[in-house]
Every structure is written in structure tokens, then in C-alpha cells.
Protein backbone atom coordinates (compact mmCIF):
# COMPACT_ATOMS: atom_id res chain seq x y z
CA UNK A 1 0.00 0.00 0.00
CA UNK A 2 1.31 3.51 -1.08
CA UNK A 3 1.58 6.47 1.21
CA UNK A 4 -1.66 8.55 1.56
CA UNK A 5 -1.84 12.09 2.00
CA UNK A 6 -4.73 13.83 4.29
CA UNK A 7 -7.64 14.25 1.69
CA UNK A 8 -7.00 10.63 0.18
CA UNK A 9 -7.43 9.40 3.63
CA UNK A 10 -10.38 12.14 4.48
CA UNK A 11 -12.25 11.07 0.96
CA UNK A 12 -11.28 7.09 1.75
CA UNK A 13 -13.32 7.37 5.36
CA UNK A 14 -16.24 9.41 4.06
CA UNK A 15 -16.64 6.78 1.25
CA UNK A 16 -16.65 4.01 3.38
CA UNK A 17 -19.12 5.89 5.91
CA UNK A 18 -21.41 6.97 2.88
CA UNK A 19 -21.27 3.54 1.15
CA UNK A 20 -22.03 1.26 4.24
CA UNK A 21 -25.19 -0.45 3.79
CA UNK A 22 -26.52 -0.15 7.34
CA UNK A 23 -28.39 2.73 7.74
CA UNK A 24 -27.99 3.17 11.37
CA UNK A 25 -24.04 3.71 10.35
CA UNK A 26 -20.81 1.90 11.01
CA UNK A 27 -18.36 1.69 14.44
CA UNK A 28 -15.64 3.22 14.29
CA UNK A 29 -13.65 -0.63 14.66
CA UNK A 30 -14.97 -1.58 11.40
CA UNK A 31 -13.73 1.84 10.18
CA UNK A 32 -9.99 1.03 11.09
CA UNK A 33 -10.18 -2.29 10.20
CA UNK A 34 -11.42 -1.41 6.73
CA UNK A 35 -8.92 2.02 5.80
CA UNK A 36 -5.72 0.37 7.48
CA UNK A 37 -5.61 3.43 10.70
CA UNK A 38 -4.61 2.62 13.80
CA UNK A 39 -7.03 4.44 16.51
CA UNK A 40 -5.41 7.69 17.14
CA UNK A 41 -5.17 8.59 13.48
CA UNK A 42 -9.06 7.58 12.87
CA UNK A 43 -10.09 9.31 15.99
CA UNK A 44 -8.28 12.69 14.59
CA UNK A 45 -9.44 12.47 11.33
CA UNK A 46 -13.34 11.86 12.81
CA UNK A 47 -13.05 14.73 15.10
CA UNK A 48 -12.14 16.70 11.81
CA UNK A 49 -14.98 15.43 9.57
CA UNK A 50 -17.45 15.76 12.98
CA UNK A 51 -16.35 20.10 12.88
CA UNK A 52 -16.86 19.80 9.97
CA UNK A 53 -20.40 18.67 9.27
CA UNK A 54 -19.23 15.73 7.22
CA UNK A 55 -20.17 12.67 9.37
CA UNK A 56 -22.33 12.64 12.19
CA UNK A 57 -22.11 10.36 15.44
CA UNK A 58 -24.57 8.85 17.62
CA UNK A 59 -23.44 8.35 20.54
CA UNK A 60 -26.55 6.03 21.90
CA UNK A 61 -24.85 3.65 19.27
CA UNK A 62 -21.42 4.21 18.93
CA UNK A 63 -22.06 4.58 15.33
CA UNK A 64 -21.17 7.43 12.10
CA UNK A 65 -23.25 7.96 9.62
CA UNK A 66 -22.33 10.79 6.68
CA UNK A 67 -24.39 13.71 6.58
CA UNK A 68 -25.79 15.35 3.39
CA UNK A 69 -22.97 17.95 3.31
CA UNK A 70 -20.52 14.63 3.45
CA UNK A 71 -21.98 13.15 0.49
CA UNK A 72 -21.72 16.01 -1.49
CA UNK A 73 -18.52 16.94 -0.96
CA UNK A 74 -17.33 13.01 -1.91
CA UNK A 75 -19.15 13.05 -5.03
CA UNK A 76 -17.96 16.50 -6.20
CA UNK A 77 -14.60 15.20 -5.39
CA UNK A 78 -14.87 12.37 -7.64
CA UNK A 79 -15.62 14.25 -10.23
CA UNK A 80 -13.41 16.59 -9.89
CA UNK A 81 -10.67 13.61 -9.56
CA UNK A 82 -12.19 12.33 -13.10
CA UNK A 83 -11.54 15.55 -14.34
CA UNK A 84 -8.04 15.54 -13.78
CA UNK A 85 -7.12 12.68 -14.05
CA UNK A 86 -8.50 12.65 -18.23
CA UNK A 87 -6.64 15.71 -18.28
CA UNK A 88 -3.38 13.88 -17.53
CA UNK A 89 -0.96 12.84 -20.30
């Protein structure tokens, strides 16, 4: 596995958060497990994307679940990504 900066890391979490079929969300061990983080560097990046208004947490669960700003910003990521990436040579 390659290096990955920040935003790969930040756009790999909200992916797997917006993509997981449960809709009461997913615990944050399933998280780690599935990106490769140990638990200090998934607990800073969910603090971020929690400021943020990109995933939400309930606590009566233990669970995240994105939130409508999340998904948007993912998909206008992607395309963005698609973008340039058909721009490159």
C-alpha cells in the first residue's frame, strides 16, 4: 500500500461511511479495520470530519453515519478527480 496524503485518507473514510449499507451507520472498529488506521489517526481524522459537518455520530450507538454535506462533498470530489485525471498525459 502507497503512502496517503490527508484528503486521500479524508475522501477514503467518508466513502466508506457513505457507502455502508446499514443505515444506522458503522463503528468506528470496522472503520480502522477497513482504511488500514490505527485508533489515534481515525479518531483525529473523525473529530475533523465531525467540525466539519461531514459525518455525524450517535453516541446512543457508537455509530457514524455521513451527513448530506458529506456526500456532497465526496461526489464533487470524484468528479473533480475524473476531471483531472483525463486531463493527464
Amino acid at each position: 500500500m502507497t503512502n496517503r496524503n490527508p484528503t486521500e485518507i479524508t475522501i477514503q473514510i467518508l466513502e466508506v461511511v457513505n457507502g455502508y449499507d446499514d443505515n444506522e451507520g458503522i463503528i468506528q472498529t470496522t472503520l480502522m479495520t477497513k482504511l488500514f488506521l490505527n485508533h489515534d489517526q481515525m479518531e483525529e481524522y473523525l473529530m475533523l470530519l465531525i467540525e466539519d459537518d461531514l459525518i455525524s455520530y450517535n453516541s446512543t450507538m457508537a455509530k457514524f453515519k455521513a451527513t448530506e454535506k458529506g456526500a456532497t462533498f465526496v461526489q464533487g470530489y470524484n468528479q473533480m478527480d475524473k476531471m483531472l485525471k483525463g486531463q493527464q498525459i
